[in-house]
PDB file of N, CA and C in Angstrom:
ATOM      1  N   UNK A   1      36.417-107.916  11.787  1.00  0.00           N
ATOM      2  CA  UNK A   1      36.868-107.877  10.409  1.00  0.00           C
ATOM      3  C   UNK A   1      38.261-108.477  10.342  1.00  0.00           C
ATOM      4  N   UNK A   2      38.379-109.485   9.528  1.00  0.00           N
ATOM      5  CA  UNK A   2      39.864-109.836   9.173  1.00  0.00           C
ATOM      6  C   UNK A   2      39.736-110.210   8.209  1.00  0.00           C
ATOM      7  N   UNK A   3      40.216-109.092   7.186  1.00  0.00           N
ATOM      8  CA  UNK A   3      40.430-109.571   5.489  1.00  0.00           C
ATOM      9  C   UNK A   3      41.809-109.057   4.666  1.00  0.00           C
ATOM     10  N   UNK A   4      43.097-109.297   5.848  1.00  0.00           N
ATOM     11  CA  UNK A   4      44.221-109.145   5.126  1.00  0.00           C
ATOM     12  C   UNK A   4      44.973-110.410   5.167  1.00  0.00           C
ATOM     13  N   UNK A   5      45.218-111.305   5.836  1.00  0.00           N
ATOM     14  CA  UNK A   5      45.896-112.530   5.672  1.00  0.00           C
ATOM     15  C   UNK A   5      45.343-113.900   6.258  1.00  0.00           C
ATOM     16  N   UNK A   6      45.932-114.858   5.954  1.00  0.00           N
ATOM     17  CA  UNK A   6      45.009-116.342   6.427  1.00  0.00           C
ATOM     18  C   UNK A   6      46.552-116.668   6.435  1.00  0.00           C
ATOM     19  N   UNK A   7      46.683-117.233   8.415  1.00  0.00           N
ATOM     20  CA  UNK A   7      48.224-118.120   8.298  1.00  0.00           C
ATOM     21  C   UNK A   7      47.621-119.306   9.199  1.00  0.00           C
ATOM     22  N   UNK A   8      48.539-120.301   9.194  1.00  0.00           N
ATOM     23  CA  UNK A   8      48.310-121.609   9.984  1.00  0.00           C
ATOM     24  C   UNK A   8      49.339-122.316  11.033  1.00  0.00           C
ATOM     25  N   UNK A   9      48.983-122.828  12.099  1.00  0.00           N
ATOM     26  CA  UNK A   9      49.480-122.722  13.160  1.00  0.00           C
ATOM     27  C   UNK A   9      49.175-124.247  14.017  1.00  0.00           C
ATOM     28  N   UNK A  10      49.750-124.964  14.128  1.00  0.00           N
ATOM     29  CA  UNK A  10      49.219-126.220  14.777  1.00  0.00           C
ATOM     30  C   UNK A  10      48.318-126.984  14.027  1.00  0.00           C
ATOM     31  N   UNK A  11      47.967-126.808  13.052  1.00  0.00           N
ATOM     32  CA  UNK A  11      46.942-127.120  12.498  1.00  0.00           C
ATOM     33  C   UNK A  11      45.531-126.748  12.486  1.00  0.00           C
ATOM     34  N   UNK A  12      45.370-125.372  13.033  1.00  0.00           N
ATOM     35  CA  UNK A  12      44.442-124.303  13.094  1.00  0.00           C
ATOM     36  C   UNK A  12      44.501-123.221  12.238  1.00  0.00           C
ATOM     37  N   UNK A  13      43.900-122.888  11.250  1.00  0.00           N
ATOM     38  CA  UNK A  13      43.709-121.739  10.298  1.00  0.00           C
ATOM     39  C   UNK A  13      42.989-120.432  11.263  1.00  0.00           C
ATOM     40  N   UNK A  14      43.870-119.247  10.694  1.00  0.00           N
ATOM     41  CA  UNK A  14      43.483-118.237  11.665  1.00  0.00           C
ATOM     42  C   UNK A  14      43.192-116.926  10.289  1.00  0.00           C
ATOM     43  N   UNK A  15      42.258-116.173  10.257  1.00  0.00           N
ATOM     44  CA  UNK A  15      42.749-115.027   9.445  1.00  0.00           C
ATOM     45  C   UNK A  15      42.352-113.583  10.350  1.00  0.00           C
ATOM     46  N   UNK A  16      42.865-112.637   9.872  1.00  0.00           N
ATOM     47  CA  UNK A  16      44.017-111.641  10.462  1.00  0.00           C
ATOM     48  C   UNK A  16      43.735-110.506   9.177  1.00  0.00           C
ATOM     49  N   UNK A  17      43.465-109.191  10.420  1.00  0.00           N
ATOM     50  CA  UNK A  17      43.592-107.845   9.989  1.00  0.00           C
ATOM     51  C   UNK A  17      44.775-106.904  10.689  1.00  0.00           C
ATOM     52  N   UNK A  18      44.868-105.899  10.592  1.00  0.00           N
ATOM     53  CA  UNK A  18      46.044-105.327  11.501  1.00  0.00           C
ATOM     54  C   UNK A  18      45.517-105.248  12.845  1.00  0.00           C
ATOM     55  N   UNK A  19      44.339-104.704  12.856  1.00  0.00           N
ATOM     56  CA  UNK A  19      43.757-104.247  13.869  1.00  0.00           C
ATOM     57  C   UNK A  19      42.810-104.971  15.039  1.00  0.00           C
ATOM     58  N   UNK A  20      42.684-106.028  14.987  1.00  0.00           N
ATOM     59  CA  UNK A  20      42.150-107.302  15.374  1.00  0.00           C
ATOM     60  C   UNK A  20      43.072-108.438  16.081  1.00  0.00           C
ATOM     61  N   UNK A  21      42.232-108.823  17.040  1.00  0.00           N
ATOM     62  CA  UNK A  21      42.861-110.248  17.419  1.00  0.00           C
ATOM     63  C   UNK A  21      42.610-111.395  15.820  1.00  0.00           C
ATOM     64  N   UNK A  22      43.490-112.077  15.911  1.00  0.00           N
ATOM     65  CA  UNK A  22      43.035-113.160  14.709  1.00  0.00           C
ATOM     66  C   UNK A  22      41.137-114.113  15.290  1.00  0.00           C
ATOM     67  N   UNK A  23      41.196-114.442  14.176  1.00  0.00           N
ATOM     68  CA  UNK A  23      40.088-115.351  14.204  1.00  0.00           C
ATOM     69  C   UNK A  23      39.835-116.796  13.888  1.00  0.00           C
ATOM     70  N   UNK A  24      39.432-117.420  14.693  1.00  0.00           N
ATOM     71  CA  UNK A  24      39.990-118.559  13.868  1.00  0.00           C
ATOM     72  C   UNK A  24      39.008-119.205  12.860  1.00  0.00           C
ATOM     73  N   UNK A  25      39.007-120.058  12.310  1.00  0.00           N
ATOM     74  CA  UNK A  25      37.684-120.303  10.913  1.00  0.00           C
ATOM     75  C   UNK A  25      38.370-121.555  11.062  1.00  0.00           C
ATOM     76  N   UNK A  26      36.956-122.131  10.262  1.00  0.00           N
ATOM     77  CA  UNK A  26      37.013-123.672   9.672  1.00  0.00           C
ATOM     78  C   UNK A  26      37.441-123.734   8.499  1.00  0.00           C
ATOM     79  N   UNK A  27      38.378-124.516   8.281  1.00  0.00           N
ATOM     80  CA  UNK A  27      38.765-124.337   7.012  1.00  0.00           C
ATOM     81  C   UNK A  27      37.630-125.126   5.872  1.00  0.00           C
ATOM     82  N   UNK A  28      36.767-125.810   6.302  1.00  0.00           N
ATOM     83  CA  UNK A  28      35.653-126.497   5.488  1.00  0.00           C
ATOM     84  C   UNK A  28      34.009-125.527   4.884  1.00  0.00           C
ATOM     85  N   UNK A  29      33.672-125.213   6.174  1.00  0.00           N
ATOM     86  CA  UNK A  29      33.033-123.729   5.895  1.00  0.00           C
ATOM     87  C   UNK A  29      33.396-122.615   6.581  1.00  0.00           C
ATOM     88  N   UNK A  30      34.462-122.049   5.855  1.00  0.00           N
ATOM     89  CA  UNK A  30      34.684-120.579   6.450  1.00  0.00           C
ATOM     90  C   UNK A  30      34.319-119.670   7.488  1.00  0.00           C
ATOM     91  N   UNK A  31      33.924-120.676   8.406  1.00  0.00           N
ATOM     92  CA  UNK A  31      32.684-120.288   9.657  1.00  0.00           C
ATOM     93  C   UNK A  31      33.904-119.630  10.745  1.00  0.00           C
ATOM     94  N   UNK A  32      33.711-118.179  11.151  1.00  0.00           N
ATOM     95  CA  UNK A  32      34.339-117.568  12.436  1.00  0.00           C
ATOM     96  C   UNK A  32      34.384-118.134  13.596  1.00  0.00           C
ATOM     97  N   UNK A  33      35.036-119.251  14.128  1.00  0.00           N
ATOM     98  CA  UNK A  33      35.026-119.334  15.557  1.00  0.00           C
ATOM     99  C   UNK A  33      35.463-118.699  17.018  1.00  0.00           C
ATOM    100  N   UNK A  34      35.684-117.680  16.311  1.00  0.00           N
ATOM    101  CA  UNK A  34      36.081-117.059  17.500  1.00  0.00           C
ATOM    102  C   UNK A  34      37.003-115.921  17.429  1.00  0.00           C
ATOM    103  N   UNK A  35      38.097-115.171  18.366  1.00  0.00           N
ATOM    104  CA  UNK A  35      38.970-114.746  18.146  1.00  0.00           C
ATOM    105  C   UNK A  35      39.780-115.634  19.116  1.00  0.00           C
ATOM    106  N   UNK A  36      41.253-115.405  18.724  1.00  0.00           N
ATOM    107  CA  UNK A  36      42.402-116.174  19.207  1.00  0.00           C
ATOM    108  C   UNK A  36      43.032-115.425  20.054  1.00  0.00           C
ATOM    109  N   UNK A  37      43.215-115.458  21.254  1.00  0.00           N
ATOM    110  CA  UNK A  37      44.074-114.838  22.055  1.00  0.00           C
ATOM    111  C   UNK A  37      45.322-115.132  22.849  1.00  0.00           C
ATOM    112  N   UNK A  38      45.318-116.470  22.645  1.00  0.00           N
ATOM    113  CA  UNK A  38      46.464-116.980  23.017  1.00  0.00           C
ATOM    114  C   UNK A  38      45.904-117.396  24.507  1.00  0.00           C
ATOM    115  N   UNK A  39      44.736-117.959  24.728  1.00  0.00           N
ATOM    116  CA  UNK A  39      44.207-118.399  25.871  1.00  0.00           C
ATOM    117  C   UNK A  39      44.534-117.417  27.085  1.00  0.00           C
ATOM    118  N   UNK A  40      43.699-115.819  26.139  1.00  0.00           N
ATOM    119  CA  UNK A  40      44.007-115.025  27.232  1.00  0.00           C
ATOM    120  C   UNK A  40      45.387-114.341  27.864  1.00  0.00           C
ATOM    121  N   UNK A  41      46.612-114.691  26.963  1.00  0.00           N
ATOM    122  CA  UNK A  41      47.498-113.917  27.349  1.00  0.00           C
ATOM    123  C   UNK A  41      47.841-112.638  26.494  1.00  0.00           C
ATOM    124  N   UNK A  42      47.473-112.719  25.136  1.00  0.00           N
ATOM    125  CA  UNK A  42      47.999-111.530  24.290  1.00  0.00           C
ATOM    126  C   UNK A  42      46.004-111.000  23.721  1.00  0.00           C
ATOM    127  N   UNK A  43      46.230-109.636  24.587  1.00  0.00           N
ATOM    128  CA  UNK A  43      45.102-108.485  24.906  1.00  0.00           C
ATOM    129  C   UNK A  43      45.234-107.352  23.703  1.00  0.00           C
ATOM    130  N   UNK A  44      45.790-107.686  22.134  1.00  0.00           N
ATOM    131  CA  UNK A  44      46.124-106.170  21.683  1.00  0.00           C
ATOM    132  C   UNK A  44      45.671-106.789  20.053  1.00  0.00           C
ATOM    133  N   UNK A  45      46.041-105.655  19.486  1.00  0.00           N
ATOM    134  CA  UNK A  45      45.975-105.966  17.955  1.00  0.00           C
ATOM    135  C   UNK A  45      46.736-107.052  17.756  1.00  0.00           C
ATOM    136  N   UNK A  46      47.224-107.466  16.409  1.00  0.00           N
ATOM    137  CA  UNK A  46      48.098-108.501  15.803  1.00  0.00           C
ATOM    138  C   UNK A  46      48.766-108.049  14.700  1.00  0.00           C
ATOM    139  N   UNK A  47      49.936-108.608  14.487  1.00  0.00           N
ATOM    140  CA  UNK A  47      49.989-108.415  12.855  1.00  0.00           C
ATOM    141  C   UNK A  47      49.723-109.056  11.949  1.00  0.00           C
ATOM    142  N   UNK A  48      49.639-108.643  10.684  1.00  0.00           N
ATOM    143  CA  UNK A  48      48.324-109.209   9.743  1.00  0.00           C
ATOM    144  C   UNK A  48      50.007-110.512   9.281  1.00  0.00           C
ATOM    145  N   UNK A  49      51.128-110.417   9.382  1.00  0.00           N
ATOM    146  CA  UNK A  49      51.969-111.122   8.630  1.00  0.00           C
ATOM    147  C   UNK A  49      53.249-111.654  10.056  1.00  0.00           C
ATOM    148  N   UNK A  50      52.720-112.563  10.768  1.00  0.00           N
ATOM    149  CA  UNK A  50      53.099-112.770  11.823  1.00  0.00           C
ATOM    150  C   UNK A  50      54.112-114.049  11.013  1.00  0.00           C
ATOM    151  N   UNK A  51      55.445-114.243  11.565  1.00  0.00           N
ATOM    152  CA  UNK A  51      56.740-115.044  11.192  1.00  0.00           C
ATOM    153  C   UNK A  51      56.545-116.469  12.088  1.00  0.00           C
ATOM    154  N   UNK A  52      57.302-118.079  11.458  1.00  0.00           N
ATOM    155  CA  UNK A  52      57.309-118.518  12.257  1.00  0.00           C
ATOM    156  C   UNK A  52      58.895-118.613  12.059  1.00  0.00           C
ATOM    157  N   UNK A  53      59.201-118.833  13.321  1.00  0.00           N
ATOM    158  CA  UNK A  53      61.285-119.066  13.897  1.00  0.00           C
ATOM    159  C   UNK A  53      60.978-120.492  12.880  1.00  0.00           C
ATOM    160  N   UNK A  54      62.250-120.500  12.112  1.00  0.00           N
ATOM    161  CA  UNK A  54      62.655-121.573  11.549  1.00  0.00           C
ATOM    162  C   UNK A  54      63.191-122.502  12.824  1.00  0.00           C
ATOM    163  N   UNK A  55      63.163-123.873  12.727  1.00  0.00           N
ATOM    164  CA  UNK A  55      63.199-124.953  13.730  1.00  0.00           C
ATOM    165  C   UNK A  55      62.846-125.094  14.889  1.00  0.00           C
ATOM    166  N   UNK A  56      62.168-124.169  15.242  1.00  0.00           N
ATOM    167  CA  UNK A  56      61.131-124.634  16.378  1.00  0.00           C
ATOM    168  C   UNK A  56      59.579-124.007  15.978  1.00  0.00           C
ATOM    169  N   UNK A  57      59.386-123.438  15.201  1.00  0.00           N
ATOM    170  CA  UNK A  57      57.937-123.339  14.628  1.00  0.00           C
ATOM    171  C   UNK A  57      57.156-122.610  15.627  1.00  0.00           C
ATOM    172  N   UNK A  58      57.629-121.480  16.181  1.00  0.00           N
ATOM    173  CA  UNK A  58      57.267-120.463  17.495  1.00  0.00           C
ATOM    174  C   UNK A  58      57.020-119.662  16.485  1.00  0.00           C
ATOM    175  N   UNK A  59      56.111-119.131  16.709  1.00  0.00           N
ATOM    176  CA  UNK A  59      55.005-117.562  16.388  1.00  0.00           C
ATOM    177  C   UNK A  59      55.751-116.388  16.863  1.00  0.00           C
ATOM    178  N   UNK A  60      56.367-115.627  16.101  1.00  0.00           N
ATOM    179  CA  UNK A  60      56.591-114.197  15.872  1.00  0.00           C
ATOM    180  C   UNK A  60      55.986-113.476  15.752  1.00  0.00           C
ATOM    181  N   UNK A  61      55.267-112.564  16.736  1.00  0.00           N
ATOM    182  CA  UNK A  61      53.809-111.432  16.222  1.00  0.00           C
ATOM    183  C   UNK A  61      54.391-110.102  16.553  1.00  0.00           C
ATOM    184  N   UNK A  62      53.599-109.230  16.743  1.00  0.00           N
ATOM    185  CA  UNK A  62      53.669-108.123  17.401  1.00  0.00           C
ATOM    186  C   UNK A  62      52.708-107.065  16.844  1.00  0.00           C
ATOM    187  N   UNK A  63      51.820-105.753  17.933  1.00  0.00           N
ATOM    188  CA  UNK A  63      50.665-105.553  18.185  1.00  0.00           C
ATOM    189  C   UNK A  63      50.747-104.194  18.294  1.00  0.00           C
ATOM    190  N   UNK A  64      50.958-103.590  17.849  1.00  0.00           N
ATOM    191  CA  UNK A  64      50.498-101.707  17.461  1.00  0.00           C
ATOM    192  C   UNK A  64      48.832-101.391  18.245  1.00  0.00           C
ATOM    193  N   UNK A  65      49.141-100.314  19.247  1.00  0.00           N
ATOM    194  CA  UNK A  65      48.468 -99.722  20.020  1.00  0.00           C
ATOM    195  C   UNK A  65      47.935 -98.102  19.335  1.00  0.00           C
ATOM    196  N   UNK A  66      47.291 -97.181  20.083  1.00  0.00           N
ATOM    197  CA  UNK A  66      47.483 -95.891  20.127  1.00  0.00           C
ATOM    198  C   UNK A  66      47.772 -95.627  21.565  1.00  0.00           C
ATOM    199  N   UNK A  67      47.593 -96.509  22.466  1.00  0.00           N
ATOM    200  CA  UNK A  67      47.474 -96.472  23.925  1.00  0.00           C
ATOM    201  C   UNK A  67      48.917 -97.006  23.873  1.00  0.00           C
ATOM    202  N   UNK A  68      49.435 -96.864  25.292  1.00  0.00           N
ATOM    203  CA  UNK A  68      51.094 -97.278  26.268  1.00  0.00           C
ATOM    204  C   UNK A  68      50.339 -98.775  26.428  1.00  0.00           C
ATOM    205  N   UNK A  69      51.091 -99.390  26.484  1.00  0.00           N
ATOM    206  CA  UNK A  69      52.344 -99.450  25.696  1.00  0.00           C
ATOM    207  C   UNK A  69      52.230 -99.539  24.506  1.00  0.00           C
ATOM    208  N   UNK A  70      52.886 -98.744  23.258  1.00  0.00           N
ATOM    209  CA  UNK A  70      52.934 -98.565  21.764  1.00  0.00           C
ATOM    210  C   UNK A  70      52.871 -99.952  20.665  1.00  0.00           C
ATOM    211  N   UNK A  71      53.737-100.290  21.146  1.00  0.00           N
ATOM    212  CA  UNK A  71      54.351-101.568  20.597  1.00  0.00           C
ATOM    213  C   UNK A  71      54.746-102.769  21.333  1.00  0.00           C
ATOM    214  N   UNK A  72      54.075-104.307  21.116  1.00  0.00           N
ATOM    215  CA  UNK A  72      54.248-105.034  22.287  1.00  0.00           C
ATOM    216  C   UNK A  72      55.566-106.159  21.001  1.00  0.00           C
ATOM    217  N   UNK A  73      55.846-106.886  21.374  1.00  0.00           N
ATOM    218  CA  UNK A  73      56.204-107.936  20.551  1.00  0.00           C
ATOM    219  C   UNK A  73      55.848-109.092  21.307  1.00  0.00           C
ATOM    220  N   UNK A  74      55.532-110.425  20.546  1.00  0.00           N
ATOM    221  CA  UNK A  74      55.611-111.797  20.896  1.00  0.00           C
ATOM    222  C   UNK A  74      56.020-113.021  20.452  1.00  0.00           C
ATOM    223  N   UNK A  75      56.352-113.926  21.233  1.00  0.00           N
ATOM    224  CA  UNK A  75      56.307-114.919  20.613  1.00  0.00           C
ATOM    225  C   UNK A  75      55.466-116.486  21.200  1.00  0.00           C
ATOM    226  N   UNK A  76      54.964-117.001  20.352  1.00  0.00           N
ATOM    227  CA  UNK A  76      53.708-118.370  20.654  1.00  0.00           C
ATOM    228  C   UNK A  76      54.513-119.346  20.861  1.00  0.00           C
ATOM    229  N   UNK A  77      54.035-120.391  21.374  1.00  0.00           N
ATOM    230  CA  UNK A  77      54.693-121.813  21.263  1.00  0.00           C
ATOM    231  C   UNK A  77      54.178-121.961  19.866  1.00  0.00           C
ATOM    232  N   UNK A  78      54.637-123.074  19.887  1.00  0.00           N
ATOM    233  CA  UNK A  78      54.435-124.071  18.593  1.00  0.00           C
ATOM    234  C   UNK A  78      53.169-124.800  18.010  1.00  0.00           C
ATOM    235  N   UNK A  79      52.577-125.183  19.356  1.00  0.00           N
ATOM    236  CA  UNK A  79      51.407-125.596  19.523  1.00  0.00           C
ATOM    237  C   UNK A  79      50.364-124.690  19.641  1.00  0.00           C
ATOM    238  N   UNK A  80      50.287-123.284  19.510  1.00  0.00           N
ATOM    239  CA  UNK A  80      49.517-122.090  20.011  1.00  0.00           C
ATOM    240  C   UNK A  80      48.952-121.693  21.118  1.00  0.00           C
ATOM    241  N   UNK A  81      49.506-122.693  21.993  1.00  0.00           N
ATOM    242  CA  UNK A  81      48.515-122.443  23.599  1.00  0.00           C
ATOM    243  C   UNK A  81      49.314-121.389  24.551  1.00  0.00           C
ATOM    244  N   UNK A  82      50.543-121.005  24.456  1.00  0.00           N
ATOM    245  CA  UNK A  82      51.295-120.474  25.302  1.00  0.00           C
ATOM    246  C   UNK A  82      52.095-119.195  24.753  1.00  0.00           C
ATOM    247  N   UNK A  83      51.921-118.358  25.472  1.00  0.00           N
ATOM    248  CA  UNK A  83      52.712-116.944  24.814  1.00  0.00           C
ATOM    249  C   UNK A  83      53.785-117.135  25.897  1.00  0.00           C
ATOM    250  N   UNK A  84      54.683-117.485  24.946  1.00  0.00           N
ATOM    251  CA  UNK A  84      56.495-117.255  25.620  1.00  0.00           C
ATOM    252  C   UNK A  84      57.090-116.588  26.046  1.00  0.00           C
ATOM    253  N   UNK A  85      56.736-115.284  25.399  1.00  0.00           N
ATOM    254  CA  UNK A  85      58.079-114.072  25.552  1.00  0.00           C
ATOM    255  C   UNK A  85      56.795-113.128  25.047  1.00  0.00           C
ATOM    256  N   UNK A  86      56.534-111.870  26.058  1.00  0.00           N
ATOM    257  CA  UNK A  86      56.123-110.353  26.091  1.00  0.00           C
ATOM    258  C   UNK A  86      56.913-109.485  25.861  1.00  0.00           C
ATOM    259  N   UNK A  87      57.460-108.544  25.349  1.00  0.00           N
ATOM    260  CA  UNK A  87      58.181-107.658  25.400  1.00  0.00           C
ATOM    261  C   UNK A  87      57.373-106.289  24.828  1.00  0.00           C
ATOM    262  N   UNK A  88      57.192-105.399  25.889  1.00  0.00           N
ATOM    263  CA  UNK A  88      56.925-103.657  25.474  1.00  0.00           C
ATOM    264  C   UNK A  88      58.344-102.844  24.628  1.00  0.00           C
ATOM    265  N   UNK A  89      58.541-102.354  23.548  1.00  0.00           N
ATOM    266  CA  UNK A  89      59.207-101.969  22.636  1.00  0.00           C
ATOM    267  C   UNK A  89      59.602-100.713  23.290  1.00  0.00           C
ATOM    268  N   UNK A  90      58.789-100.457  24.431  1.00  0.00           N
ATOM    269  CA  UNK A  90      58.619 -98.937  24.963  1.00  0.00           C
ATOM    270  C   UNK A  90      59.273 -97.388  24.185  1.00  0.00           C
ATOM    271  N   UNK A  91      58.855 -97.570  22.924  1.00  0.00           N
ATOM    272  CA  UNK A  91      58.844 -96.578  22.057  1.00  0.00           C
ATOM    273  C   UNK A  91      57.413 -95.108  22.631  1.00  0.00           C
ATOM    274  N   UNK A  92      58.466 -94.423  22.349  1.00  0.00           N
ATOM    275  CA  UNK A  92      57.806 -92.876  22.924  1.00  0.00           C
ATOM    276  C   UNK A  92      57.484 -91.755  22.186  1.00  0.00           C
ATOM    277  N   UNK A  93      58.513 -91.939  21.010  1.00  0.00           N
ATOM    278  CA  UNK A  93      58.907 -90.983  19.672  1.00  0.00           C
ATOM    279  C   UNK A  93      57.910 -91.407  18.718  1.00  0.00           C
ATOM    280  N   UNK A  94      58.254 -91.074  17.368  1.00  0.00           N
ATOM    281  CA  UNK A  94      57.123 -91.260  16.371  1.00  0.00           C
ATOM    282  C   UNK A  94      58.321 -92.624  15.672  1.00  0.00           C
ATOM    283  N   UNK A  95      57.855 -93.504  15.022  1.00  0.00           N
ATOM    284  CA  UNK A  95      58.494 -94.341  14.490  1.00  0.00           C
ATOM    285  C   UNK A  95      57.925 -94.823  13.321  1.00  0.00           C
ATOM    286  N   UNK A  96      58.466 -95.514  12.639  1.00  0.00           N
ATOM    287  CA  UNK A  96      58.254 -95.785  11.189  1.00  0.00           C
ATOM    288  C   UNK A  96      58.632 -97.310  11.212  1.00  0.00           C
ATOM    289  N   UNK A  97      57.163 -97.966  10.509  1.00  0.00           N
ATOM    290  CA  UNK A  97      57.545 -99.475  10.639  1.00  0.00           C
ATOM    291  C   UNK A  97      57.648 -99.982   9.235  1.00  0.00           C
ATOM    292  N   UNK A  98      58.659-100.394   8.261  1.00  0.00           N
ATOM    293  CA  UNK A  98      58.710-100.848   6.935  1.00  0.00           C
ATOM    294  C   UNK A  98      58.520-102.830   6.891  1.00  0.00           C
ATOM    295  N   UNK A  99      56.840-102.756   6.349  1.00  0.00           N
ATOM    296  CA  UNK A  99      56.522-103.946   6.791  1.00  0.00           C
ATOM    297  C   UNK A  99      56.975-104.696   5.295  1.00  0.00           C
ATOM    298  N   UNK A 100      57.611-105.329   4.941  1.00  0.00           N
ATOM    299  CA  UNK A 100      58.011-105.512   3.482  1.00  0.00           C
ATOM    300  C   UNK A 100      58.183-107.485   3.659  1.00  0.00           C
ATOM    301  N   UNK A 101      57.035-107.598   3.175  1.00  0.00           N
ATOM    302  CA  UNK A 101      56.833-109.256   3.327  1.00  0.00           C
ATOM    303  C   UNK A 101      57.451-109.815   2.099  1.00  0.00           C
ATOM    304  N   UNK A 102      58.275-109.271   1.551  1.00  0.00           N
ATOM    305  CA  UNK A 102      59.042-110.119   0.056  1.00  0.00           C
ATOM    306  C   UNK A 102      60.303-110.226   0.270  1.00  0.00           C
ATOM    307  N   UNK A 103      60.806-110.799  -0.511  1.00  0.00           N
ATOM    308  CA  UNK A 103      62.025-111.278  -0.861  1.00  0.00           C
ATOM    309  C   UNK A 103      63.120-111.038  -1.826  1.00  0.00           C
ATOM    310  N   UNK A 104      63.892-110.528  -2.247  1.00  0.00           N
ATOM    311  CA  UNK A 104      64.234-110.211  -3.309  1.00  0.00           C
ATOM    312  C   UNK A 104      65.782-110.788  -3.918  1.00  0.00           C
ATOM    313  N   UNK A 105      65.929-111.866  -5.219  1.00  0.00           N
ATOM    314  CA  UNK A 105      66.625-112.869  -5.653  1.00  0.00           C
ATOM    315  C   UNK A 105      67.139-111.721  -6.726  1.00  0.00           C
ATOM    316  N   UNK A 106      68.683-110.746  -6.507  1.00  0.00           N
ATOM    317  CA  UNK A 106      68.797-110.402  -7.260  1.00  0.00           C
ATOM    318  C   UNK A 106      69.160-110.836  -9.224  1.00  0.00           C
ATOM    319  N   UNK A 107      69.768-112.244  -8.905  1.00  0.00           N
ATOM    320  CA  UNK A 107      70.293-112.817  -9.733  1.00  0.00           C
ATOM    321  C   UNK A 107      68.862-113.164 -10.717  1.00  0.00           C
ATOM    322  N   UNK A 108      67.923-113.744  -9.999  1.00  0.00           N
ATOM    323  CA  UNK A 108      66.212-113.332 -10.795  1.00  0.00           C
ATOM    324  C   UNK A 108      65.742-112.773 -10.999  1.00  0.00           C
ATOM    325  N   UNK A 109      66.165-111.177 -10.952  1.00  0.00           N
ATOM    326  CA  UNK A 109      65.893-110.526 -11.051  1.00  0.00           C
ATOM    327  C   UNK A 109      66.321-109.674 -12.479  1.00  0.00           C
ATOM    328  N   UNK A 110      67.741-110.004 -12.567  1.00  0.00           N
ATOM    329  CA  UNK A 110      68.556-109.701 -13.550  1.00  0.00           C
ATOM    330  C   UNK A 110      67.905-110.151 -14.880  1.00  0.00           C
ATOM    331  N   UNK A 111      67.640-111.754 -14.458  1.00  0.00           N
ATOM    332  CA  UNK A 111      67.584-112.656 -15.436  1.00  0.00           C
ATOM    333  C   UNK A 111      66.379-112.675 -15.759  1.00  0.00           C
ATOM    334  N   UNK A 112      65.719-111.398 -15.561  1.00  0.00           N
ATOM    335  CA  UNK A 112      63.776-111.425 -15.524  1.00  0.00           C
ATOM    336  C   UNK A 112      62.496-112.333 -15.431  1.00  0.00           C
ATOM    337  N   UNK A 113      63.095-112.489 -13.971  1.00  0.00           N
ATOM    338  CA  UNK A 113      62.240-112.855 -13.130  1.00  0.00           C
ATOM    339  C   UNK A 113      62.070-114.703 -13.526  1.00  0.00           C
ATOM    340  N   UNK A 114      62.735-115.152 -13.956  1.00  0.00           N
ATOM    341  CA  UNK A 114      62.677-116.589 -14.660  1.00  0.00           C
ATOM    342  C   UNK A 114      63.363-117.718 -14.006  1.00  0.00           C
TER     343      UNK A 114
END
């Protein structure tokens, strides 16, 4: 199942639940090819709203467990074939993640929204 976001990556369309590896699809017929794993290096969930680094176009993810390790973070190459950087968050406690994918322009805000 992945029916919370559709992001793009090398020129590969992927869509993405929390709980899932991504998948990748055709963007012509919506056909599942697969799941994406990063050719076998990243083994965990995903996040449904994964970042790319401004000027080098590297993949920002990271992967919520119930199992150790809790929380992994990553980051992709550019091209999607290579996971760069692993890092375990090694969180132990209970934690609170505020996933807030917006932006907020106070001055447009003022000026309602215009």
């Amino acid at each position: 199942m992945s029916n919370t976001n559709v992001f793009e990556l090398s020129g590969r369309l992927y869509s993405i639940a929390e709980n899932e590896l991504p998948q990748e699809i055709d963007i012509f017929t919506l056909e599942a090819l697969g799941d994406w794993d990063v050719n076998g290096a990243w083994n965990r969930p995903f996040t449904s709203h994964p970042k790319r680094a401004p000027g080098t176009g590297e993949l920002v993810t990271m992967g919520i467990a119930a199992t150790i390790p809790f929380v992994e973070m990553g980051v992709i190459s550019a091209d999607g074939k290579r996971l760069l950087h692993k890092l375990d968050l090694k969180l132990d406690r209970y934690n609170v993640f505020l996933d807030c994918p917006i932006t907020v322009d106070v001055n447009r805000l003022i000026h309602g929204g215009q």
